[in-house]
N, C-alpha and C. Protein backbone atom coordinates (compact mmCIF):
# COMPACT_ATOMS: atom_id res chain seq x y z
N UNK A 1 57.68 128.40 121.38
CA UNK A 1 58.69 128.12 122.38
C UNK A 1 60.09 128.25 121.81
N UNK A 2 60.46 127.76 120.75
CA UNK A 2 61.67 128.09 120.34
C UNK A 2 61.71 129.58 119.85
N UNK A 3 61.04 129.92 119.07
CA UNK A 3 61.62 131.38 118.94
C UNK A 3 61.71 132.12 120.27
N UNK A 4 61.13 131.63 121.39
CA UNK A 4 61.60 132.64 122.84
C UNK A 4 62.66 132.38 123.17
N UNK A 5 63.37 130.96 122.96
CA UNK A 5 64.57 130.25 123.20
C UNK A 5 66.10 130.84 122.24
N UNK A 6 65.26 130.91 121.13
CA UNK A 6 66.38 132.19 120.16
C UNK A 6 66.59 132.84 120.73
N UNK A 7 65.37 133.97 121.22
CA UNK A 7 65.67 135.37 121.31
C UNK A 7 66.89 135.25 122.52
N UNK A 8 66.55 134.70 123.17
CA UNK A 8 67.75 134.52 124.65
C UNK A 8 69.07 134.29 124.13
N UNK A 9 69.05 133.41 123.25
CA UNK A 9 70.35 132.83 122.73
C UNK A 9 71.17 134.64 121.67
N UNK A 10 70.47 134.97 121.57
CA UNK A 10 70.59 136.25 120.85
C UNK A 10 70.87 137.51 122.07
N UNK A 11 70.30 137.80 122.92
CA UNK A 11 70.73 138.75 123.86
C UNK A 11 72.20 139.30 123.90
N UNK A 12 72.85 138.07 123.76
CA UNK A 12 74.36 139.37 123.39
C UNK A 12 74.56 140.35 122.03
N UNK A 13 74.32 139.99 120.84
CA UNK A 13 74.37 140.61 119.74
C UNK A 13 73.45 142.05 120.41
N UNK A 14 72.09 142.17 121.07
CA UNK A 14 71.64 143.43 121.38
C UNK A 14 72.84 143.78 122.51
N UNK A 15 73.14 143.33 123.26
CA UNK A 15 74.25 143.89 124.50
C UNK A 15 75.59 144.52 123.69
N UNK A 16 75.98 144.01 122.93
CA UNK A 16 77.17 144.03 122.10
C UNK A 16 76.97 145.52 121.54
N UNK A 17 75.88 145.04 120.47
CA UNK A 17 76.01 146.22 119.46
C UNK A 17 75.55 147.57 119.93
N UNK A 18 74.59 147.55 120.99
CA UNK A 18 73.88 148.69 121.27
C UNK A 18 75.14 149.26 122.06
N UNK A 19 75.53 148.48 123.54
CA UNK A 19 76.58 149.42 124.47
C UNK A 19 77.44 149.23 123.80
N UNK A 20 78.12 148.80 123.03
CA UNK A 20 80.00 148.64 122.40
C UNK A 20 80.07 147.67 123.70
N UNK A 21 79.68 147.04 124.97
CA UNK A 21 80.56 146.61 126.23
C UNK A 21 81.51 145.28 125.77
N UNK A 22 82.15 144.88 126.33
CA UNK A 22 83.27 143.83 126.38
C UNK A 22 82.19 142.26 127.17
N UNK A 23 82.73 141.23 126.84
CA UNK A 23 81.96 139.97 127.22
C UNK A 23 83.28 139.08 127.66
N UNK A 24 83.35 139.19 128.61
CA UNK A 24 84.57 137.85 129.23
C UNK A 24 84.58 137.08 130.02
N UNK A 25 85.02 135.70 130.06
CA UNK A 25 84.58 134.67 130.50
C UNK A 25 85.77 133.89 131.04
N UNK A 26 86.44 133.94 131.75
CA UNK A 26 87.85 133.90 132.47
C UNK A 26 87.32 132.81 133.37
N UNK A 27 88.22 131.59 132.76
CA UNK A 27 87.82 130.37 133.55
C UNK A 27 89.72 130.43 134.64
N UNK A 28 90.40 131.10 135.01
CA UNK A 28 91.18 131.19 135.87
C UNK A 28 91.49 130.68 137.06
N UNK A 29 90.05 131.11 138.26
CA UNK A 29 89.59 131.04 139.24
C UNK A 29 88.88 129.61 139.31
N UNK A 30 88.75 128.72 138.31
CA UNK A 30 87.98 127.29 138.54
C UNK A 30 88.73 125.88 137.86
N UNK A 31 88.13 125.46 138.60
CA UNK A 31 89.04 124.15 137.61
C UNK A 31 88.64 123.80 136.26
N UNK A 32 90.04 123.30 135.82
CA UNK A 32 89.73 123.61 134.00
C UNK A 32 88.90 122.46 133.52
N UNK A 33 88.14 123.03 132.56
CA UNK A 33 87.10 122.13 132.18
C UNK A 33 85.52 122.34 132.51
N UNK A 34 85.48 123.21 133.64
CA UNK A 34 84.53 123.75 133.59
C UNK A 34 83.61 125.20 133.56
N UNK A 35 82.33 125.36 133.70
CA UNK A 35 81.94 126.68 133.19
C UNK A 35 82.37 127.14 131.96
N UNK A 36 82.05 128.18 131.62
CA UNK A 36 81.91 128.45 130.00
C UNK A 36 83.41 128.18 128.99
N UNK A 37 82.78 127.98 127.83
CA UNK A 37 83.81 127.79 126.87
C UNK A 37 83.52 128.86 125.66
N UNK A 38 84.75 128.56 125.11
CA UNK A 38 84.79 129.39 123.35
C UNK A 38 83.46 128.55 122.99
N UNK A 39 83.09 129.53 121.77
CA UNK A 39 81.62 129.07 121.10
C UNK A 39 81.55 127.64 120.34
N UNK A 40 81.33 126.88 120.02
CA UNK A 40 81.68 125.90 119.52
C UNK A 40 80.97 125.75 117.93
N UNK A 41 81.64 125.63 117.19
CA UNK A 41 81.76 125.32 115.52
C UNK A 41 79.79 124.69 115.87
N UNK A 42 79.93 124.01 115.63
CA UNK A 42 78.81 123.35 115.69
C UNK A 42 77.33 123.75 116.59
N UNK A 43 76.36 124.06 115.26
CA UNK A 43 74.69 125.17 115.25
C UNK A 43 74.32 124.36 115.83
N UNK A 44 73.63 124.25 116.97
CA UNK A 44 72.58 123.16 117.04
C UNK A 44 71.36 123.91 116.72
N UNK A 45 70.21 123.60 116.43
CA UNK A 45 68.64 124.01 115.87
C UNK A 45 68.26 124.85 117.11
N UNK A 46 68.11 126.29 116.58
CA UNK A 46 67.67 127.47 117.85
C UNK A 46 68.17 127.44 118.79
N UNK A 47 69.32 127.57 118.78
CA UNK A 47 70.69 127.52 120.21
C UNK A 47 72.09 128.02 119.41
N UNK A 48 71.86 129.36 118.63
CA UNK A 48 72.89 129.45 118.06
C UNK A 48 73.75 129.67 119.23
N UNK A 49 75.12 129.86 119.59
CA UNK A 49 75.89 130.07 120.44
C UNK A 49 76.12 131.72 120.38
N UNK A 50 75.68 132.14 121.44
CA UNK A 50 76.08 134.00 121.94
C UNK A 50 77.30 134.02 121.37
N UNK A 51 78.49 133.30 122.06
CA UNK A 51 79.91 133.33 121.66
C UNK A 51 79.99 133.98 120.03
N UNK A 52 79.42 133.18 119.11
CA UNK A 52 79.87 133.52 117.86
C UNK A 52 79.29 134.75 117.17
N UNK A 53 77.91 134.94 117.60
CA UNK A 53 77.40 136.90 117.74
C UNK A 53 78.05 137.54 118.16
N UNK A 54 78.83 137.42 119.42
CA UNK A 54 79.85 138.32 120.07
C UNK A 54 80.67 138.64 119.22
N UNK A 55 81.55 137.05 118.34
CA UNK A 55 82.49 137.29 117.89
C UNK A 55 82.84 138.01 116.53
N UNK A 56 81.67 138.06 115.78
CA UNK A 56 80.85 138.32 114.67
C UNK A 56 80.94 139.71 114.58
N UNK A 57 80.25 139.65 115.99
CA UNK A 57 79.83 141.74 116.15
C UNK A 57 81.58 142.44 116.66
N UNK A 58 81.98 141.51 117.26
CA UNK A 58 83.48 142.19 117.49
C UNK A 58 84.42 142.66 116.57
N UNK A 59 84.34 141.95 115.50
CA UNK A 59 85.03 142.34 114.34
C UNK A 59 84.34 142.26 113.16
N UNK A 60 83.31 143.17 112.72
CA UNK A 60 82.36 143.40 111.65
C UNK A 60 82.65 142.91 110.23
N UNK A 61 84.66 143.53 109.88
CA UNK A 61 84.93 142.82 108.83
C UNK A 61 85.11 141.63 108.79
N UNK A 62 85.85 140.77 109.46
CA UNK A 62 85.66 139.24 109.75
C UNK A 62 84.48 138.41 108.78
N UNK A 63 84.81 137.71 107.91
CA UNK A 63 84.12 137.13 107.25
C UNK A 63 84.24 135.82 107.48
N UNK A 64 84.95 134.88 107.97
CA UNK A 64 85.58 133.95 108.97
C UNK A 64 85.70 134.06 110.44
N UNK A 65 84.95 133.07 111.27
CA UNK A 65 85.18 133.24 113.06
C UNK A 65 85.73 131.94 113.38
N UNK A 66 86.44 132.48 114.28
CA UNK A 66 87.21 130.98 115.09
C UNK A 66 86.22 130.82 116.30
N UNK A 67 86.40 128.97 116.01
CA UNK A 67 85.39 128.44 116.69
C UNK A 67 85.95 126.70 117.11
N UNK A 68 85.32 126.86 118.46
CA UNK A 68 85.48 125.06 118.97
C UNK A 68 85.55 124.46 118.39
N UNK A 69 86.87 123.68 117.95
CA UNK A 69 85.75 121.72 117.69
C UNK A 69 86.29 121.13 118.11
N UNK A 70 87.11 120.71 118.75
CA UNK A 70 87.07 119.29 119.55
C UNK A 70 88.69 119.47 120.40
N UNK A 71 88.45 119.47 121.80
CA UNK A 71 89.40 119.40 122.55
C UNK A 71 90.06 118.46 122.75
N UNK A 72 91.43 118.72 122.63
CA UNK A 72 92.46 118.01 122.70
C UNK A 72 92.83 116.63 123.87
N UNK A 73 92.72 115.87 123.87
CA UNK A 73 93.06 114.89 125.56
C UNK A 73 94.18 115.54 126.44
N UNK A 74 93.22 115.95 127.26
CA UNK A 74 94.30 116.86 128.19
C UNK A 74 94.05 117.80 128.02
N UNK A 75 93.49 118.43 126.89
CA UNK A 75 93.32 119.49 127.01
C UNK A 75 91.85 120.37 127.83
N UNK A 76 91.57 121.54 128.24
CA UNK A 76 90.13 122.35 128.78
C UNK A 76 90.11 123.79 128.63
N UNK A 77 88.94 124.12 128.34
CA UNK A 77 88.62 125.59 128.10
C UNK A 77 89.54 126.55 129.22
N UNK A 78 89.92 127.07 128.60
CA UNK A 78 90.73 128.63 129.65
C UNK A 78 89.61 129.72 129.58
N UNK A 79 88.56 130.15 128.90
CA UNK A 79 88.08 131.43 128.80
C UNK A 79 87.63 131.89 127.61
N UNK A 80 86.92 133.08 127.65
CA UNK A 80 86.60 133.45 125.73
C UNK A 80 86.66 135.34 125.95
N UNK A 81 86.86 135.82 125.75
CA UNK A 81 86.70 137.40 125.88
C UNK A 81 86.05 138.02 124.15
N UNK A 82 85.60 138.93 124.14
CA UNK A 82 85.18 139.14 123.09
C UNK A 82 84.89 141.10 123.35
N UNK A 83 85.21 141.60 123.05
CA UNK A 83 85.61 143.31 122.82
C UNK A 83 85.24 144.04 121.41
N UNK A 84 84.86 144.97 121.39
CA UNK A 84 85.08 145.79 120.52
C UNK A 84 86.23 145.44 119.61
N UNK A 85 86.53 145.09 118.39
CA UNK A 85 87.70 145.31 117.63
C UNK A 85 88.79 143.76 117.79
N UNK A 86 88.42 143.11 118.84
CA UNK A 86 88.92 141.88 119.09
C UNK A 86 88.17 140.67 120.01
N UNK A 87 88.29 139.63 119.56
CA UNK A 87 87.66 138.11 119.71
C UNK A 87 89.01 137.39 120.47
N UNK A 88 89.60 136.94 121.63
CA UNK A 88 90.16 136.56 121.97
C UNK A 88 89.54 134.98 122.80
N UNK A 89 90.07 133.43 122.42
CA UNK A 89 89.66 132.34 123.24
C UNK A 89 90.90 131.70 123.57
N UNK A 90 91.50 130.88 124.80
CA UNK A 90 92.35 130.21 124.96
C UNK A 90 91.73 128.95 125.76
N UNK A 91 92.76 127.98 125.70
CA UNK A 91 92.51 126.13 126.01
C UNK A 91 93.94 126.32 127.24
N UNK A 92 93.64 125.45 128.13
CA UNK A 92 94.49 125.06 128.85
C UNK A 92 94.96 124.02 128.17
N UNK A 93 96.20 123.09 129.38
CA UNK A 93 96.83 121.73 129.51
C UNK A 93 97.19 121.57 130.92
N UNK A 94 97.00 120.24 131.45
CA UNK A 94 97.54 119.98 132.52
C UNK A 94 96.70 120.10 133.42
N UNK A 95 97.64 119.93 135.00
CA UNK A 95 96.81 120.18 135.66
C UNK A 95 96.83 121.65 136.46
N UNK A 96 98.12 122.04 135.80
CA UNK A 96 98.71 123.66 136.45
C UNK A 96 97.73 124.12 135.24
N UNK A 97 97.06 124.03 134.52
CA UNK A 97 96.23 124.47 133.47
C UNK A 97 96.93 125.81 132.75
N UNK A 98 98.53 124.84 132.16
CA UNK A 98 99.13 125.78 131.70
C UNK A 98 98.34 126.18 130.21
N UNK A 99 98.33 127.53 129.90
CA UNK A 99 97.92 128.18 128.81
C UNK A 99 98.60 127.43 127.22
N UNK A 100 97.59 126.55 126.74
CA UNK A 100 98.85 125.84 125.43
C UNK A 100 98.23 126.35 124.00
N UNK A 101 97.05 127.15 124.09
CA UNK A 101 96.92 127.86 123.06
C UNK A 101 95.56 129.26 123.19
N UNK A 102 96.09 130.50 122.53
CA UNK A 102 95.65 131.61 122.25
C UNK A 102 94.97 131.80 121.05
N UNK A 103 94.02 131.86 121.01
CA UNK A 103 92.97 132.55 119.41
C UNK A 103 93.01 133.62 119.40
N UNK A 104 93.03 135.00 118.67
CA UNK A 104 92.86 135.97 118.54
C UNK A 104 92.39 135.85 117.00
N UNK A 105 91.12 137.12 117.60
CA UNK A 105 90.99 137.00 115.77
C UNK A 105 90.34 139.13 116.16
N UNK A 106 91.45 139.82 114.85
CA UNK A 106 91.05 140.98 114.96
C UNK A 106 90.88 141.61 113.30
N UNK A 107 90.47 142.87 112.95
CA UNK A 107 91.11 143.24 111.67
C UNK A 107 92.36 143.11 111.31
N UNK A 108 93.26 143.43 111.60
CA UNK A 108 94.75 143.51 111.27
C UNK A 108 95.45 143.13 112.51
N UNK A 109 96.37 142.27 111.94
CA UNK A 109 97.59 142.20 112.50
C UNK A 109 98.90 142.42 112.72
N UNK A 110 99.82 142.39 113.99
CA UNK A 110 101.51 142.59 114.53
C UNK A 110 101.65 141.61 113.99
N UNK A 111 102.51 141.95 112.59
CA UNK A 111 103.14 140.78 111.85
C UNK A 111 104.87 141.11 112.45
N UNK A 112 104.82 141.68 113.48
CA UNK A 112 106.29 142.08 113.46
C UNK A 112 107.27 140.67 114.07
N UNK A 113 108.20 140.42 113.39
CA UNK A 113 109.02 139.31 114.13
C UNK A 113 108.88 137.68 113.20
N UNK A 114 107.69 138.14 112.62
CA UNK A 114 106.97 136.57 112.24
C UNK A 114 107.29 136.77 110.68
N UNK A 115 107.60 135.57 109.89
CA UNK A 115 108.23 135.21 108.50
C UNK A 115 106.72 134.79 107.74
N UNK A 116 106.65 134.98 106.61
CA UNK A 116 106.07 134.82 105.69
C UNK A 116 105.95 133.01 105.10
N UNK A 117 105.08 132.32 105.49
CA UNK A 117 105.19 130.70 105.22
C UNK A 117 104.07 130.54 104.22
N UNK A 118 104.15 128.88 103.53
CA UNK A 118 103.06 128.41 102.67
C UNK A 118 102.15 128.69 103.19
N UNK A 119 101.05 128.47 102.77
CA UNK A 119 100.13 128.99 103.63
C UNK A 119 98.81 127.29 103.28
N UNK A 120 98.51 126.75 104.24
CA UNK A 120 97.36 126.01 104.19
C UNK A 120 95.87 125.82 104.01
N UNK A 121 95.93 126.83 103.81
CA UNK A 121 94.33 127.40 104.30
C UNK A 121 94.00 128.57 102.76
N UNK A 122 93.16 128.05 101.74
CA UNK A 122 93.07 128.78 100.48
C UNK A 122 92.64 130.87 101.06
N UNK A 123 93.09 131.38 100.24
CA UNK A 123 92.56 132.23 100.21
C UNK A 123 93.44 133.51 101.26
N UNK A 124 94.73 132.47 102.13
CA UNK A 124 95.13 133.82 103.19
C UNK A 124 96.54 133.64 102.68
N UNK A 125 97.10 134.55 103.42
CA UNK A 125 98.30 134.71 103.62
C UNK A 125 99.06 134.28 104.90
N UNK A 126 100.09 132.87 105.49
CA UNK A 126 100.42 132.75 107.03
C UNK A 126 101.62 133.13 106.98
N UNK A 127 101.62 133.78 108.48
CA UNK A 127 103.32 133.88 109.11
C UNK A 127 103.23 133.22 110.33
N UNK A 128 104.45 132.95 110.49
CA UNK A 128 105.04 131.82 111.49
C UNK A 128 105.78 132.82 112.01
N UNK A 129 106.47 132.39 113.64
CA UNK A 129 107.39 132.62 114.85
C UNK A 129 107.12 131.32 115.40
N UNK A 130 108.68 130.55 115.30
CA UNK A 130 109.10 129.36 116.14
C UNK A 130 109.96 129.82 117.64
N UNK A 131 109.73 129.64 118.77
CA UNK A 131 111.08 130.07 119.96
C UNK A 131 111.28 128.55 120.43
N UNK A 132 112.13 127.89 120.49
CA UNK A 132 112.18 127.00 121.57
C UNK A 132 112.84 127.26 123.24
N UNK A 133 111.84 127.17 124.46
CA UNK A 133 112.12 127.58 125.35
C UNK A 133 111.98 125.96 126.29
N UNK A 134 113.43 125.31 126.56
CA UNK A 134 113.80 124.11 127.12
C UNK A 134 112.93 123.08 126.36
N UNK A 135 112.00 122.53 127.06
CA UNK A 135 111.23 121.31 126.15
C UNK A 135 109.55 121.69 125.73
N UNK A 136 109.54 122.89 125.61
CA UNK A 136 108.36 123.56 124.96
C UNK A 136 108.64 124.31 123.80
N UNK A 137 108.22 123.76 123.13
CA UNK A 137 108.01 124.33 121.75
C UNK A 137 106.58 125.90 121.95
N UNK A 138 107.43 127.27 121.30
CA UNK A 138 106.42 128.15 121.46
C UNK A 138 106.41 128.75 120.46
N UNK A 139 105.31 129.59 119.94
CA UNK A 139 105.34 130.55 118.47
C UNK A 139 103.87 130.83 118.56
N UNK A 140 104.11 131.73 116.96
CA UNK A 140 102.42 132.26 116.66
C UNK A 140 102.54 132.16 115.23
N UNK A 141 101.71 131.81 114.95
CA UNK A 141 100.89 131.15 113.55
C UNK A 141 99.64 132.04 113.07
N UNK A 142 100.39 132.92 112.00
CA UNK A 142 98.88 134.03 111.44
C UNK A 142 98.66 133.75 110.67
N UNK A 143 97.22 133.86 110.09
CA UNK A 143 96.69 133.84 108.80
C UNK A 143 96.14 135.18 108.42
N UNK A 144 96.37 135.62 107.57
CA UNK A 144 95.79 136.91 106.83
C UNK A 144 94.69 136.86 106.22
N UNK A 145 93.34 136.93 106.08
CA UNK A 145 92.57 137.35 105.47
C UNK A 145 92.16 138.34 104.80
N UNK A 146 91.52 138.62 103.14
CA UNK A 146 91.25 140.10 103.11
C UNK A 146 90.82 141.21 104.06
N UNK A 147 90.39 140.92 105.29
CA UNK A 147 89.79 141.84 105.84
C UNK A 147 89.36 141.70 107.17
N UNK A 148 90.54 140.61 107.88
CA UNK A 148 91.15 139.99 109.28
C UNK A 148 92.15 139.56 108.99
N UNK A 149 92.33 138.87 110.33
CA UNK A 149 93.55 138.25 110.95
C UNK A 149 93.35 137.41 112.07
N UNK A 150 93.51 135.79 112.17
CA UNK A 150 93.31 134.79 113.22
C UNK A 150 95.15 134.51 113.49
N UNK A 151 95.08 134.70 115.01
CA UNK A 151 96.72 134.60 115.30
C UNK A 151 96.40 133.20 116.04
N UNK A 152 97.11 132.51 116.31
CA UNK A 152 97.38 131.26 117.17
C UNK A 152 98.73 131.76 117.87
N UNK A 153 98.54 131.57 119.14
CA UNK A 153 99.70 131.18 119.64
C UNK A 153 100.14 130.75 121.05
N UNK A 154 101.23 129.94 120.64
CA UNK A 154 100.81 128.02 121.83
C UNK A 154 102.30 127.80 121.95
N UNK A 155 101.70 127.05 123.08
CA UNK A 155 102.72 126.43 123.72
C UNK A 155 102.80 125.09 123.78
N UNK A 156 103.37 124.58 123.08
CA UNK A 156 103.11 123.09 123.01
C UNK A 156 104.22 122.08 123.50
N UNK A 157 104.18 120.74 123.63
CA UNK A 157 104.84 119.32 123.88
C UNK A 157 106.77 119.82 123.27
N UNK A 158 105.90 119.48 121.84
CA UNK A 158 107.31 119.38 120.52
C UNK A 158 106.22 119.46 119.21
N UNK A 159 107.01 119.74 118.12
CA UNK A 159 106.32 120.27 116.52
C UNK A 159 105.05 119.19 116.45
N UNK A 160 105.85 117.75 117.20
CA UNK A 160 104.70 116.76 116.85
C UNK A 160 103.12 117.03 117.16
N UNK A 161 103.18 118.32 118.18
CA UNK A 161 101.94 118.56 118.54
C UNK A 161 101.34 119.98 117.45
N UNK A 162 101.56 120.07 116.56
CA UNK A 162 101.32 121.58 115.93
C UNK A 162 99.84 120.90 115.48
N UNK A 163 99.91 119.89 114.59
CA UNK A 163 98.12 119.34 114.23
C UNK A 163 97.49 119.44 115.28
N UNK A 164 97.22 119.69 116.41
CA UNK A 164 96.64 120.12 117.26
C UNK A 164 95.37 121.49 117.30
N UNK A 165 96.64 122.71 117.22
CA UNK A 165 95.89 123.41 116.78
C UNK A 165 94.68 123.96 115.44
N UNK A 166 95.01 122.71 114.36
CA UNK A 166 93.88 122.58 113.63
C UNK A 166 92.90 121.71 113.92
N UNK A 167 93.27 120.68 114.88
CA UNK A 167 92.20 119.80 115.58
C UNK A 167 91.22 120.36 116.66
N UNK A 168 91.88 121.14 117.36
CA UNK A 168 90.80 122.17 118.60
C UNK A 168 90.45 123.17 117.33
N UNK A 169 90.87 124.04 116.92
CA UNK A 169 89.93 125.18 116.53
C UNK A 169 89.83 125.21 115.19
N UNK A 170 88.43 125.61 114.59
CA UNK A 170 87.70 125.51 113.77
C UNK A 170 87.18 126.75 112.93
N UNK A 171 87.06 127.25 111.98
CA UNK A 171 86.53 128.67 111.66
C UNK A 171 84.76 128.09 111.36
N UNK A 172 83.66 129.36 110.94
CA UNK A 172 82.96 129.07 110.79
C UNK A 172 82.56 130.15 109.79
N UNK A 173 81.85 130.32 108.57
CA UNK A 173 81.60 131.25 107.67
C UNK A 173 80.60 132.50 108.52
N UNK A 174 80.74 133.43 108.50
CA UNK A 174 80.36 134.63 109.00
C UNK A 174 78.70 134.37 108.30
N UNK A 175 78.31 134.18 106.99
CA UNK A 175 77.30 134.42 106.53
C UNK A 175 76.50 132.95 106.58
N UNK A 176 77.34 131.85 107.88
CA UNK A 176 76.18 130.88 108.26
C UNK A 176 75.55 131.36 109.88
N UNK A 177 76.43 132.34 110.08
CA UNK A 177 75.94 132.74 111.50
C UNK A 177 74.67 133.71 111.42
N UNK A 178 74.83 134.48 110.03
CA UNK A 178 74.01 135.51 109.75
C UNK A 178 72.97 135.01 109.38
N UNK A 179 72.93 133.78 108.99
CA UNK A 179 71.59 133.17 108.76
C UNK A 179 70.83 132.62 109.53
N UNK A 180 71.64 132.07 110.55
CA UNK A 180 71.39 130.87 111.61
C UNK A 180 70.36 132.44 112.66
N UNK A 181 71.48 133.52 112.68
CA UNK A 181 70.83 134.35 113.78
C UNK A 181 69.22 134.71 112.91
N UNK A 182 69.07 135.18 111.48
CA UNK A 182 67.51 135.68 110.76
C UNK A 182 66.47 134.18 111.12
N UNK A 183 67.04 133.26 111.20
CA UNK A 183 66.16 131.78 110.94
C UNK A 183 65.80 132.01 112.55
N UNK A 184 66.49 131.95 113.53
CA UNK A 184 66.51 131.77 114.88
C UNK A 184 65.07 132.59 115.29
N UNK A 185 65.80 133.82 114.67
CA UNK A 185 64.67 134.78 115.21
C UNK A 185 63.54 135.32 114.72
N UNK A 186 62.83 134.36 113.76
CA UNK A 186 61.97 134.39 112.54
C UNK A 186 62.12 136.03 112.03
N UNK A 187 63.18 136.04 112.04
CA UNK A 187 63.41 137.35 110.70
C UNK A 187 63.79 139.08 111.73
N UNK A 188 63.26 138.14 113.10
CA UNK A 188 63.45 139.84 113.76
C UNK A 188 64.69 140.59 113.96
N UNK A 189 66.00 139.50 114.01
CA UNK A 189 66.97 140.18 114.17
C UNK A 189 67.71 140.01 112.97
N UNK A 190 69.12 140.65 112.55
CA UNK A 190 70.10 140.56 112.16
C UNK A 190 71.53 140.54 112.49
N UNK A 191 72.37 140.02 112.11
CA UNK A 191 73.48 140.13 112.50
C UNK A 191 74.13 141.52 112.20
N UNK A 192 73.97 141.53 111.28
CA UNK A 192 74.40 143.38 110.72
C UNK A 192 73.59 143.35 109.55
N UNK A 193 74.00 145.27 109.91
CA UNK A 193 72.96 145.87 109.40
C UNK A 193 72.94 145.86 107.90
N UNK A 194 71.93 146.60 107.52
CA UNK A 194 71.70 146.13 106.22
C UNK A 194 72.65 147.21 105.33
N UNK A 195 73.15 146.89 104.11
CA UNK A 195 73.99 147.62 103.94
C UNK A 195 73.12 150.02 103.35
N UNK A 196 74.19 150.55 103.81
CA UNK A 196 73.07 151.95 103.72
C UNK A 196 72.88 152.31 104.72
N UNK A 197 71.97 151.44 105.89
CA UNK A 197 71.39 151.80 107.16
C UNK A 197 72.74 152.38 108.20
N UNK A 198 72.20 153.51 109.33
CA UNK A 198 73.06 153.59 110.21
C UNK A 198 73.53 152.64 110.70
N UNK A 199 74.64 152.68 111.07
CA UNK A 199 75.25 151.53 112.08
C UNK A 199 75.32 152.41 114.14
């Protein structure tokens, strides 16, 4: 019973990789908070989340995926899109369910405009863009990876709210998804291919 319960949970990685098609989930049209969300950080046992196969298979080099963990008070899912070449999730606020933060995670990034900052997070490189527009604080926050790029970018309260965006989103190691998907599916699938083989 569970490995039939994998294989389902797996159906996008075959949709993905075989057509190239796009997966989007545009919570717009409903009230926020419900119907689907970004994938969430957290495996549960044979229920890996589609979301993070999508996101996985969307950007092959990606060795790091952005992922749920814990929504903000006030805050609700906006949507998850996931494409060829880019992984895009955003969170509302409010009740106009204004847009208060953007995930993107692609190979490379438009560093254009954005300054070179410390960087928090071992191993990347971040740039910052601050705008203040009346009593919203707005910008985008990149991190560089060898071989991606996760952009943030939000609209927030005031600076006091920037821990935020490390409180909602979460990365998750690329090679626990790759395992989670071989365990799921007692060995039948993979996340990618083996190295050599066609792609």
């Amino acid at each position: 019973m569970r490995a039939a319960r994998a294989r389902w949970w797996l159906v996008p990685l075959l949709l993905l990789s075989v057509t190239g098609c796009s997966f989007d989930l545009s919570l717009h049209s409903q009230p926020a908070g419900t119907g689907a969300t970004p994938p969430a950080c957290r495996m549960v046992n044979g229920q890996i989340a589609g979301g993070l196969v999508l996101t996985a298979q969307s950007v092959p080099t990606a060795q790091v995926l952005p992922c749920l963990r814990r929504l903000p008070e006030g805050w609700s899912a906006g949507g998850f899109n996931a494409r060829k070449g880019r992984t895009r999730m955003w969170l509302v606020v409010g009740q106009g369910n204004r847009k208060a933060l953007t995930v993107t995670l692609q190979a490379k990034c438009d560093l254009t405009g954005l300054s070179e900052a410390q960087s928090d997070i071992s191993g990347t490189t971040r740039f910052e863009r601050r705008t203040n527009s009346g009593p919203v604080l707005s910008g985008t926050r990149t991190y560089v990876y060898p071989s991606s790029c996760l952009s943030y970018d939000y609209s927030l309260a005031d600076a006091s709210a920037l821990p935020l965006l490390a409180t909602a989103i979460g990365t998750i190691d690329r090679s626990a998804v790759a395992a989670r998907v071989a365990e799921d599916s007692n060995g039948h699938l993979r996340l990618d291919p083996e190295p050599g083989s066609p792609t």
